[in-house]
N, C-alpha and C. Protein backbone atom coordinates (compact mmCIF):
# COMPACT_ATOMS: atom_id res chain seq x y z
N UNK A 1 37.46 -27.96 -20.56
CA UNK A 1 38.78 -27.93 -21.16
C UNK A 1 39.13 -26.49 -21.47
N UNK A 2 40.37 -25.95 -20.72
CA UNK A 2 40.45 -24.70 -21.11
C UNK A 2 41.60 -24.66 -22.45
N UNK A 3 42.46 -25.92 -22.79
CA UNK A 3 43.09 -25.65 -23.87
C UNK A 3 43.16 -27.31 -24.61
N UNK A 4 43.63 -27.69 -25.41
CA UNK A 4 44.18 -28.70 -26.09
C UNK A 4 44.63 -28.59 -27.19
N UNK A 5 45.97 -29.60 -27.65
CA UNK A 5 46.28 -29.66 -28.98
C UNK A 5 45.33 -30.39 -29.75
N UNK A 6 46.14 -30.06 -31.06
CA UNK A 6 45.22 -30.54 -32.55
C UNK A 6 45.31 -32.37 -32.14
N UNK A 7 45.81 -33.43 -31.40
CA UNK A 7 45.77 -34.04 -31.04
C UNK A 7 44.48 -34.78 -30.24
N UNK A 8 44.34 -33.67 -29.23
CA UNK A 8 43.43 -34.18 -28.42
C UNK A 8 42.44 -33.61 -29.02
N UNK A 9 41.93 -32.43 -30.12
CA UNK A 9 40.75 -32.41 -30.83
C UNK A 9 40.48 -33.16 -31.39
N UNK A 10 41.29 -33.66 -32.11
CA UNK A 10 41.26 -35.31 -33.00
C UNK A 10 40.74 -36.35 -32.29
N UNK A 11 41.00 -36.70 -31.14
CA UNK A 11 40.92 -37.29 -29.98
C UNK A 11 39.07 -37.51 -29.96
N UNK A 12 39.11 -36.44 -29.36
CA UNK A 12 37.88 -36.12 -29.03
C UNK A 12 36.93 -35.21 -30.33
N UNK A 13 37.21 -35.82 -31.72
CA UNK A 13 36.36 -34.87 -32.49
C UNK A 13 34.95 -36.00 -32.96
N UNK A 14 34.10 -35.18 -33.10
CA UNK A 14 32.46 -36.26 -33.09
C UNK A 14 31.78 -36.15 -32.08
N UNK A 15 31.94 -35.50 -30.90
CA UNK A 15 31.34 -35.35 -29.84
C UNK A 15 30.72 -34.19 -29.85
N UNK A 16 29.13 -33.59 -29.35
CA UNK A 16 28.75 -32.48 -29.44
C UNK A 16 29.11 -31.83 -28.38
N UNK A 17 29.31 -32.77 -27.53
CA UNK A 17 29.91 -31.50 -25.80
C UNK A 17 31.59 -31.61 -25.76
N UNK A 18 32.29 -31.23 -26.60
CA UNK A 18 33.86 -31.79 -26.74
C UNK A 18 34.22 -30.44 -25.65
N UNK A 19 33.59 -30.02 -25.40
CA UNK A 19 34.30 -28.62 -24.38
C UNK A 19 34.19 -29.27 -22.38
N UNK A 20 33.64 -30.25 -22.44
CA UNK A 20 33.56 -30.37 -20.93
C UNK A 20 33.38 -32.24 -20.98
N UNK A 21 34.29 -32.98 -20.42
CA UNK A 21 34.75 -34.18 -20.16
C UNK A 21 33.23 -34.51 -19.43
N UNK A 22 32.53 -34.20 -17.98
CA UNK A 22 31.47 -34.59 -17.93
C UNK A 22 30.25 -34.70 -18.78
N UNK A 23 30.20 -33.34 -19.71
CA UNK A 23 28.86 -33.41 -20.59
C UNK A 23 29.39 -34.42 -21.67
N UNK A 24 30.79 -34.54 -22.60
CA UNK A 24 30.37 -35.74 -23.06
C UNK A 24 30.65 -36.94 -22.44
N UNK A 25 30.57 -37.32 -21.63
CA UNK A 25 30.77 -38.52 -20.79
C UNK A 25 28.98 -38.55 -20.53
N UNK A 26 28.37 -37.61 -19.90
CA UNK A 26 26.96 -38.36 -19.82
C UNK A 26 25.84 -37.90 -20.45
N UNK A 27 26.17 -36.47 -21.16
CA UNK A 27 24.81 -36.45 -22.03
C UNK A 27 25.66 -36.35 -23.44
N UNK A 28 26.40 -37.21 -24.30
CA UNK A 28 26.46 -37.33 -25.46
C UNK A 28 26.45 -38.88 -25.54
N UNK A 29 25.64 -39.31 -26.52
CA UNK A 29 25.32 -40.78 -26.65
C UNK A 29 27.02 -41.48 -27.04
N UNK A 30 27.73 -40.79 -28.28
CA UNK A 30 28.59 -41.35 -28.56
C UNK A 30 29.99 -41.59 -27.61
N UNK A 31 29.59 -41.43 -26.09
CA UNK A 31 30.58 -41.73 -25.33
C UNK A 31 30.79 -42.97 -24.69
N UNK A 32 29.27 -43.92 -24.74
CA UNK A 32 29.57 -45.41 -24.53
C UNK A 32 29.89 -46.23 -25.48
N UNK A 33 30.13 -45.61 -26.79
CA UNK A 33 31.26 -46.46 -27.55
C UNK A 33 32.24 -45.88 -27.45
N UNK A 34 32.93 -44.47 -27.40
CA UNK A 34 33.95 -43.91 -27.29
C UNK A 34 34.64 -44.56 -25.97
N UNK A 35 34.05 -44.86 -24.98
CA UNK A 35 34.86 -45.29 -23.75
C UNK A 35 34.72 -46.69 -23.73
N UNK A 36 35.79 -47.24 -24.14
CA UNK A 36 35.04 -49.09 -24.19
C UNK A 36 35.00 -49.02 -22.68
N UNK A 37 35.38 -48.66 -21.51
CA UNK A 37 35.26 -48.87 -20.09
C UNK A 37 33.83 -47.56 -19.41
N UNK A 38 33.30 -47.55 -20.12
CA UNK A 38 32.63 -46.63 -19.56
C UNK A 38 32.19 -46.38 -18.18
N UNK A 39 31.65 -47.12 -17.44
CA UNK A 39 31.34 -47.22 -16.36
C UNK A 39 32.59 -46.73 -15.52
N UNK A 40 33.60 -47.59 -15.67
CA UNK A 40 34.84 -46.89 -14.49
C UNK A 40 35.35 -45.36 -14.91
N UNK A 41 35.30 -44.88 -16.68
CA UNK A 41 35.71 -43.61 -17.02
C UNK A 41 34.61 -42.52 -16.31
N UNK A 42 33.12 -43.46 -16.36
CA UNK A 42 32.15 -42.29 -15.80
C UNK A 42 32.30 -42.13 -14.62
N UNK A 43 32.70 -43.15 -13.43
CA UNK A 43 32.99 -43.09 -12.24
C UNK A 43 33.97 -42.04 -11.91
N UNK A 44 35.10 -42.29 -12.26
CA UNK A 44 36.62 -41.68 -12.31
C UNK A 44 36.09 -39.94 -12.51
N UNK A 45 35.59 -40.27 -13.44
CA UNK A 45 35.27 -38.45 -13.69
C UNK A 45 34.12 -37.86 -12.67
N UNK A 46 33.17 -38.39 -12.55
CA UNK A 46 32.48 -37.73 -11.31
C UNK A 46 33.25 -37.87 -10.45
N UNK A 47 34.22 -38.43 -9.35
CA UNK A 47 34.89 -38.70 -8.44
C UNK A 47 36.34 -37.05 -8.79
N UNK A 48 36.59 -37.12 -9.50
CA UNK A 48 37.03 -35.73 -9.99
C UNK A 48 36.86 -34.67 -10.17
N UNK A 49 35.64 -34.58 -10.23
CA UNK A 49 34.71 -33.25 -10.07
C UNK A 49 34.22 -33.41 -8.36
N UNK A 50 34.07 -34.64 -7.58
CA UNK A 50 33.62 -34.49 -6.27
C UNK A 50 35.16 -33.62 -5.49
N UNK A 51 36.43 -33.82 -6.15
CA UNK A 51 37.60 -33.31 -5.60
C UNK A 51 37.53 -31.82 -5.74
N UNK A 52 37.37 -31.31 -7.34
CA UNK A 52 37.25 -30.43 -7.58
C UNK A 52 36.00 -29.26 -6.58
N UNK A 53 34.90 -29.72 -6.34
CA UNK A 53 34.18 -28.85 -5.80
C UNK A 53 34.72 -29.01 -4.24
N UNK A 54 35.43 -29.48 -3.03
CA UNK A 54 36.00 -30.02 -2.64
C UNK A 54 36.86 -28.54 -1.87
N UNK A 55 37.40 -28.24 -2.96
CA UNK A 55 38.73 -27.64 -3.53
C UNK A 55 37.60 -26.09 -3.47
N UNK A 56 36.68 -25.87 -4.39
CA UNK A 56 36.09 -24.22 -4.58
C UNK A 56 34.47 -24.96 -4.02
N UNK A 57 34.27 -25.13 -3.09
CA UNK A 57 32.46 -25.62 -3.22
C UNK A 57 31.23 -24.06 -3.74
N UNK A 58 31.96 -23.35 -3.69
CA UNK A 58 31.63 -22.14 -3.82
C UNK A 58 31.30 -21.46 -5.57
N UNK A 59 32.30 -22.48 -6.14
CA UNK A 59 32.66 -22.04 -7.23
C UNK A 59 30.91 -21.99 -8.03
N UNK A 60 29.95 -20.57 -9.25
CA UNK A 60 29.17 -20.80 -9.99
C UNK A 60 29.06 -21.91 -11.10
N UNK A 61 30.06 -21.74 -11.65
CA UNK A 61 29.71 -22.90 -13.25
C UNK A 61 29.70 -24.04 -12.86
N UNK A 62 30.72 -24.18 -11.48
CA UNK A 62 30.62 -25.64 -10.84
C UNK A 62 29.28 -26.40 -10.20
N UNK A 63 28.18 -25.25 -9.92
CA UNK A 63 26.94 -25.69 -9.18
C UNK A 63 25.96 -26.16 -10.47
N UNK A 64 26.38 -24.92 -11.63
CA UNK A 64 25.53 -25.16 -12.99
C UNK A 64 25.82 -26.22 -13.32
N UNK A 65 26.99 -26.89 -13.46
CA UNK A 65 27.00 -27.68 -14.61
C UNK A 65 26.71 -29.15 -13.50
N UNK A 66 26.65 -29.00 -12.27
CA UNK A 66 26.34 -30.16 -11.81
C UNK A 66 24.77 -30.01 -11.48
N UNK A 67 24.24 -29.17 -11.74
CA UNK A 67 22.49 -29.12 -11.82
C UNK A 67 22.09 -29.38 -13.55
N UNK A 68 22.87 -29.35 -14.25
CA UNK A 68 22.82 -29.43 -15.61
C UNK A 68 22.95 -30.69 -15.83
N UNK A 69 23.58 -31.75 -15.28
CA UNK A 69 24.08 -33.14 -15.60
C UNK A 69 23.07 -33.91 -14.26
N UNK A 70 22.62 -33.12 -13.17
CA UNK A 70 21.77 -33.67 -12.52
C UNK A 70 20.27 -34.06 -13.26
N UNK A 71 19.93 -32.98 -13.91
CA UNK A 71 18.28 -32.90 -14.21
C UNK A 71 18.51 -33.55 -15.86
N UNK A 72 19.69 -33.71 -16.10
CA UNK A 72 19.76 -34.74 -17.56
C UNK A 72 20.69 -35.76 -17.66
N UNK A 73 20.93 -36.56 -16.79
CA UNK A 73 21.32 -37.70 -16.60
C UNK A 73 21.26 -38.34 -15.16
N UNK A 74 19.92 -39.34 -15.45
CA UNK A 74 20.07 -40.18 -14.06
C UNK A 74 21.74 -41.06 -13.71
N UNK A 75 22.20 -41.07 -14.87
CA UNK A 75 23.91 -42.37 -14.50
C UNK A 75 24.35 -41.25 -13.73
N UNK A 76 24.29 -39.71 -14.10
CA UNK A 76 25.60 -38.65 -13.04
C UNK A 76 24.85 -39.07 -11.80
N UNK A 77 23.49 -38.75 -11.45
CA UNK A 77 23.14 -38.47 -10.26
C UNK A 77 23.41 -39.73 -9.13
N UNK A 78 23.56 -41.36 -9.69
CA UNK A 78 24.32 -42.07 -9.04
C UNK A 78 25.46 -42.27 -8.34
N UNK A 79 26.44 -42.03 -9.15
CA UNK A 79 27.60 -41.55 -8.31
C UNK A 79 27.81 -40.18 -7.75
N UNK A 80 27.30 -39.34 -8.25
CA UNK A 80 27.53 -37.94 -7.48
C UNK A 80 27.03 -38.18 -5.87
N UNK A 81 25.58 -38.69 -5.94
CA UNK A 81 25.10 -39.43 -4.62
C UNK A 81 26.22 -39.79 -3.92
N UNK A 82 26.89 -40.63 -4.34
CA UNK A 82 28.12 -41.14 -3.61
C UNK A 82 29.32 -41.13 -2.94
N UNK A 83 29.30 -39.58 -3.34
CA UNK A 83 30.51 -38.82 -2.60
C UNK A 83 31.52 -39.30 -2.78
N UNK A 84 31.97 -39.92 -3.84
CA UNK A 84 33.59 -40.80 -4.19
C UNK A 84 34.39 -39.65 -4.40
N UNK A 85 35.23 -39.34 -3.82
CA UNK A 85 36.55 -38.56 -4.13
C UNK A 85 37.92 -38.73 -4.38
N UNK A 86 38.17 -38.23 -5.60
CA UNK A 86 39.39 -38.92 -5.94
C UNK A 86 39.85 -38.12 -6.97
N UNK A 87 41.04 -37.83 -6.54
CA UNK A 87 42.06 -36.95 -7.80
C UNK A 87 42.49 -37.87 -9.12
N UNK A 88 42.56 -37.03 -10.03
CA UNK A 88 42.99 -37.58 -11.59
C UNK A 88 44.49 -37.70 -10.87
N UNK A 89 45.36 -39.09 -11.31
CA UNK A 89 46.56 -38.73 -11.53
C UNK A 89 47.46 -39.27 -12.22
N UNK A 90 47.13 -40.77 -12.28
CA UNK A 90 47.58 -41.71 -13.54
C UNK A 90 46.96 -42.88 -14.07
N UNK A 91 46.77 -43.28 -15.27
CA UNK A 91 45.97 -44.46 -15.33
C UNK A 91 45.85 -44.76 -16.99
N UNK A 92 45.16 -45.51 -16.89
CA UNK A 92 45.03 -46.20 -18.45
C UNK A 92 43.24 -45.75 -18.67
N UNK A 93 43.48 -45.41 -20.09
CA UNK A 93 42.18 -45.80 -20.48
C UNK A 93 42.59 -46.59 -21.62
N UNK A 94 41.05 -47.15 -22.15
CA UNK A 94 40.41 -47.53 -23.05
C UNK A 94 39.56 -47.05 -24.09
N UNK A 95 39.99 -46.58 -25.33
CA UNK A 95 38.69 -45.51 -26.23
C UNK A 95 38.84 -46.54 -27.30
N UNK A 96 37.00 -46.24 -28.26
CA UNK A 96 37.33 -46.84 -29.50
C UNK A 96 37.41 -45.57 -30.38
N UNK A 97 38.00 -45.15 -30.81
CA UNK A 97 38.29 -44.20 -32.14
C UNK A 97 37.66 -44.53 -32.97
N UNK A 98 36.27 -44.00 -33.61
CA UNK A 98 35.77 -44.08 -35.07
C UNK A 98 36.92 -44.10 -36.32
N UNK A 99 38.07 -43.29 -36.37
CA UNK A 99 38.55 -43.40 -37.10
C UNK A 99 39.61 -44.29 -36.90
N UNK A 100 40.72 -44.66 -36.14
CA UNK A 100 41.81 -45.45 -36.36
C UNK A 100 41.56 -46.72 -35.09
N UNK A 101 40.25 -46.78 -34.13
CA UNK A 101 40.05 -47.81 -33.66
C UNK A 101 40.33 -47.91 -32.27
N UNK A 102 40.74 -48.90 -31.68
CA UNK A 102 41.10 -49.09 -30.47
C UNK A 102 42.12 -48.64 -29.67
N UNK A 103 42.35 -48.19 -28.94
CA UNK A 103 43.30 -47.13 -28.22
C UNK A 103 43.55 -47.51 -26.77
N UNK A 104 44.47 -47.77 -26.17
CA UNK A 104 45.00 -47.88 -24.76
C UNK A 104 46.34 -46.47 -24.04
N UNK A 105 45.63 -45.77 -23.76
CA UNK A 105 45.99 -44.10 -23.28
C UNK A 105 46.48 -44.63 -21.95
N UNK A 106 48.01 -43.75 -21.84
CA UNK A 106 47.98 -43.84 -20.26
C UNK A 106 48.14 -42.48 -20.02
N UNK A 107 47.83 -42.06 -19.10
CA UNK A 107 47.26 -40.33 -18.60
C UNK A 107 48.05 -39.98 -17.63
N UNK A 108 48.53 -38.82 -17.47
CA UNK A 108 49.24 -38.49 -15.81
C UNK A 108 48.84 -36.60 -15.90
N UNK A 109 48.03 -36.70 -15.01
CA UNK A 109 47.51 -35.23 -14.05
C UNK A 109 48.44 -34.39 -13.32
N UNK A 110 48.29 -32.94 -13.59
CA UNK A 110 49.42 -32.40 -13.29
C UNK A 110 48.82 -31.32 -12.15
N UNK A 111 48.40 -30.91 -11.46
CA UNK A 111 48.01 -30.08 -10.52
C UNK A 111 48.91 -28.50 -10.90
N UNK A 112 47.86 -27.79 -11.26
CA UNK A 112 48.33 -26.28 -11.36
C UNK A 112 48.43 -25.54 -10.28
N UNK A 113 49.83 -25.26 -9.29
CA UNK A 113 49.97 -25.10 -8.15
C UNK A 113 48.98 -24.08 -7.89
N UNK A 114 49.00 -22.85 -8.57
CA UNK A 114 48.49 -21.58 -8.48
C UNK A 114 46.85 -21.55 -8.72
N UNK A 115 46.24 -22.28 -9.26
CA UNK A 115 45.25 -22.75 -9.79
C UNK A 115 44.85 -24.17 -9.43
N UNK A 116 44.60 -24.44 -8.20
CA UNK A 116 44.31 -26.26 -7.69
C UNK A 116 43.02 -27.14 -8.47
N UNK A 117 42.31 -26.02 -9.27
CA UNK A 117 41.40 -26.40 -9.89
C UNK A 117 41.19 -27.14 -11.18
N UNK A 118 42.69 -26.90 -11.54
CA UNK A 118 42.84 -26.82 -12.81
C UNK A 118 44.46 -27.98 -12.99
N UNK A 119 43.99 -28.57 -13.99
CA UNK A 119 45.33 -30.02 -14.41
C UNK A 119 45.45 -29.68 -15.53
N UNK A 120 46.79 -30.34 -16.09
CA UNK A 120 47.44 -30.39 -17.54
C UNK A 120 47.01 -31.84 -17.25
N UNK A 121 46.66 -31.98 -18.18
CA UNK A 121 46.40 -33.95 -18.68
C UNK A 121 47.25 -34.23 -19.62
N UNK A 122 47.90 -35.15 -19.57
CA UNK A 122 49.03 -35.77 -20.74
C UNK A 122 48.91 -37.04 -21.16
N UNK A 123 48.32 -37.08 -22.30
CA UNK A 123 47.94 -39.00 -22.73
C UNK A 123 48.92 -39.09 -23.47
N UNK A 124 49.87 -40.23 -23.37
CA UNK A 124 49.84 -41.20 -24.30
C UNK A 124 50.13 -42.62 -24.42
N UNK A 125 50.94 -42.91 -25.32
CA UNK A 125 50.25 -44.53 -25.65
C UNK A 125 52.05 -44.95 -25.43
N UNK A 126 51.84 -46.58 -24.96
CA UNK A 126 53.24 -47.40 -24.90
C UNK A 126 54.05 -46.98 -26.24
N UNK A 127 54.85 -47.26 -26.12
CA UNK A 127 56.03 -47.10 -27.55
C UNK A 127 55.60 -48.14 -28.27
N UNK A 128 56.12 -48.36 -29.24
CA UNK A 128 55.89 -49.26 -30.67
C UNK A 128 54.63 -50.13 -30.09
N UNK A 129 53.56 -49.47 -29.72
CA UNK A 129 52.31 -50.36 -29.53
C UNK A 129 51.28 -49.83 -30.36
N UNK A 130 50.35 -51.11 -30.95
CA UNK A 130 49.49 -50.59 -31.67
C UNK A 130 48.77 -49.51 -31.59
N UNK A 131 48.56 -48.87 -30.04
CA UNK A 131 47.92 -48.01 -30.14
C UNK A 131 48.39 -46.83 -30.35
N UNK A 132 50.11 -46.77 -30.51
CA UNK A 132 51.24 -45.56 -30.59
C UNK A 132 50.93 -45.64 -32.35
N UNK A 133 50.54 -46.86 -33.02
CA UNK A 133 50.28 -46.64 -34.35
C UNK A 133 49.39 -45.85 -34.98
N UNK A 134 48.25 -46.35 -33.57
CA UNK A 134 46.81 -45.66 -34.01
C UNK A 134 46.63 -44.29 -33.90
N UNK A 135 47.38 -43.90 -32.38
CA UNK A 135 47.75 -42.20 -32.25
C UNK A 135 48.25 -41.81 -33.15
N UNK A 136 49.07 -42.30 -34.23
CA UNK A 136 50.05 -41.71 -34.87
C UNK A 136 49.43 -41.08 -36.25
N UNK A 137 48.46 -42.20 -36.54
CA UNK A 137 47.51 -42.18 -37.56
C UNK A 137 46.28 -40.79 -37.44
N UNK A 138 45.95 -41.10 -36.23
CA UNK A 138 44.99 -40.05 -35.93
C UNK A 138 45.84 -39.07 -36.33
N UNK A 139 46.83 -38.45 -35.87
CA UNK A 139 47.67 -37.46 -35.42
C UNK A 139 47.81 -37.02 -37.11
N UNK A 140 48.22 -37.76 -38.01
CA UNK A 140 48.24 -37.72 -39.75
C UNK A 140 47.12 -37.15 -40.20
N UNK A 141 46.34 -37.74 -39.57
CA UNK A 141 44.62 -37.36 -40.48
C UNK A 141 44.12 -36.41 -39.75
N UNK A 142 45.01 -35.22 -38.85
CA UNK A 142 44.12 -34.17 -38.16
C UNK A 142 45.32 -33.27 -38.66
N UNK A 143 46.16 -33.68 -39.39
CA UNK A 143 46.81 -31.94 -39.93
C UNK A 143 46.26 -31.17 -40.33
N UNK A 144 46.32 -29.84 -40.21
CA UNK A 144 45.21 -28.78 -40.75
C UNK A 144 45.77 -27.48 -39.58
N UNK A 145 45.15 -26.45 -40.08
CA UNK A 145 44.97 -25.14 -38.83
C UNK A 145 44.61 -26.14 -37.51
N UNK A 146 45.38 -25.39 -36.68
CA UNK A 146 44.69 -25.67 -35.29
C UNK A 146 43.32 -24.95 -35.09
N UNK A 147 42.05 -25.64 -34.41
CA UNK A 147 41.25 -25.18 -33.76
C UNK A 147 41.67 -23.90 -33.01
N UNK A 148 40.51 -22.55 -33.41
CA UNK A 148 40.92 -21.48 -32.91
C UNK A 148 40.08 -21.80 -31.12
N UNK A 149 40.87 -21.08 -30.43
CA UNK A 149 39.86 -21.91 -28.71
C UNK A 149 39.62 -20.46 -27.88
N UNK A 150 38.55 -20.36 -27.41
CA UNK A 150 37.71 -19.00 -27.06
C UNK A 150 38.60 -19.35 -25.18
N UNK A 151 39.77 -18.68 -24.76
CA UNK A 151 40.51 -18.45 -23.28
C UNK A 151 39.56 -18.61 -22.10
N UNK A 152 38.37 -17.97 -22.38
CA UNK A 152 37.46 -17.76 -21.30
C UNK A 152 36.86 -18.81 -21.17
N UNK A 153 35.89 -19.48 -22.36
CA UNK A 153 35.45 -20.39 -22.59
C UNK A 153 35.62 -22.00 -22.61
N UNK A 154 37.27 -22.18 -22.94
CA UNK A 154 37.31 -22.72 -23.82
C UNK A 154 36.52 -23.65 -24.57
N UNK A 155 35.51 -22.91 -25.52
CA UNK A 155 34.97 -22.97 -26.38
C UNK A 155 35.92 -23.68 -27.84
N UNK A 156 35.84 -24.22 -28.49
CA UNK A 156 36.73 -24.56 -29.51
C UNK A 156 35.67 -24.32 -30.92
N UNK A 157 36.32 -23.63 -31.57
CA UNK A 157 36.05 -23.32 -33.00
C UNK A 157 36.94 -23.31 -34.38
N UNK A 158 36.51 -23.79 -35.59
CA UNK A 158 37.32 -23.92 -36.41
C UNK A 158 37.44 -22.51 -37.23
């Protein structure tokens, strides 16, 4: 993640790898309750990274972090095996929120012309639906300074 609002920190706050969608998807425990769909979110995202390298096969952090999720998680090395390729571009998820609960996200991927590597992700939730309640709630209980976020990194720090 090279940026996000105080939203999607909220989103995603409780996770120790909140800087990279694969590390907490397979080496943070709290992502098979965070994803009530886990299996298709873990799919979806390796299949996104098979696009991405695809796109730079060349690229360094891209070889690290898939030798990093290789030698510490047998679930990545299943589908990576698999060569599924497939761009982010719209869809629903499913999260449980520790704090306001159950959540139904719909997502749409934006391709950075100049940068093919790189998407704006945009969640959100149906109108007057519980889960536009639950965003809304989250969204209440994360006022504060924004997370300061390291450009290079994005690293996120308070």
């Amino acid at each position: 993640m090279l940026a996000r609002t105080r939203l999607a920190s909220a989103l995603y706050a409780g996770f120790t790898h909140s800087d990279n969608l694969l590390r907490m998807t397979f080496l943070d425990p709290a992502a098979r309750h965070f994803h009530r769909d886990w299996d298709r979110s873990a799919e979806s995202t390796v299949a996104t990274l098979r696009r991405t390298a695809e796109i730079d096969p060349e690229d360094p952090r891209l070889s690290r972090l898939v030798g990093e999720l290789s030698v510490k998680s047998a679930e990545f090395r299943v589908p990576w095996a698999r060569h599924d390729v497939r761009g982010k571009t719209r869809a629903a998820k499913l999260f449980h929120h520790a704090q306001v609960g159950g959540l139904e996200l719909h997502h749409e991927s934006f391709t950075v012309n100049s940068a093919p590597t790189q998407q704006l992700v945009v969640y959100q939730a149906e109108p007057d639906s519980t889960s536009a309640d639950a965003l809304a709630l989250l969204g209440s209980l994360s006022v504060g300074p924004v997370p300061a976020q390291d450009t290079a990194t994005g690293a996120v720090s308070d």
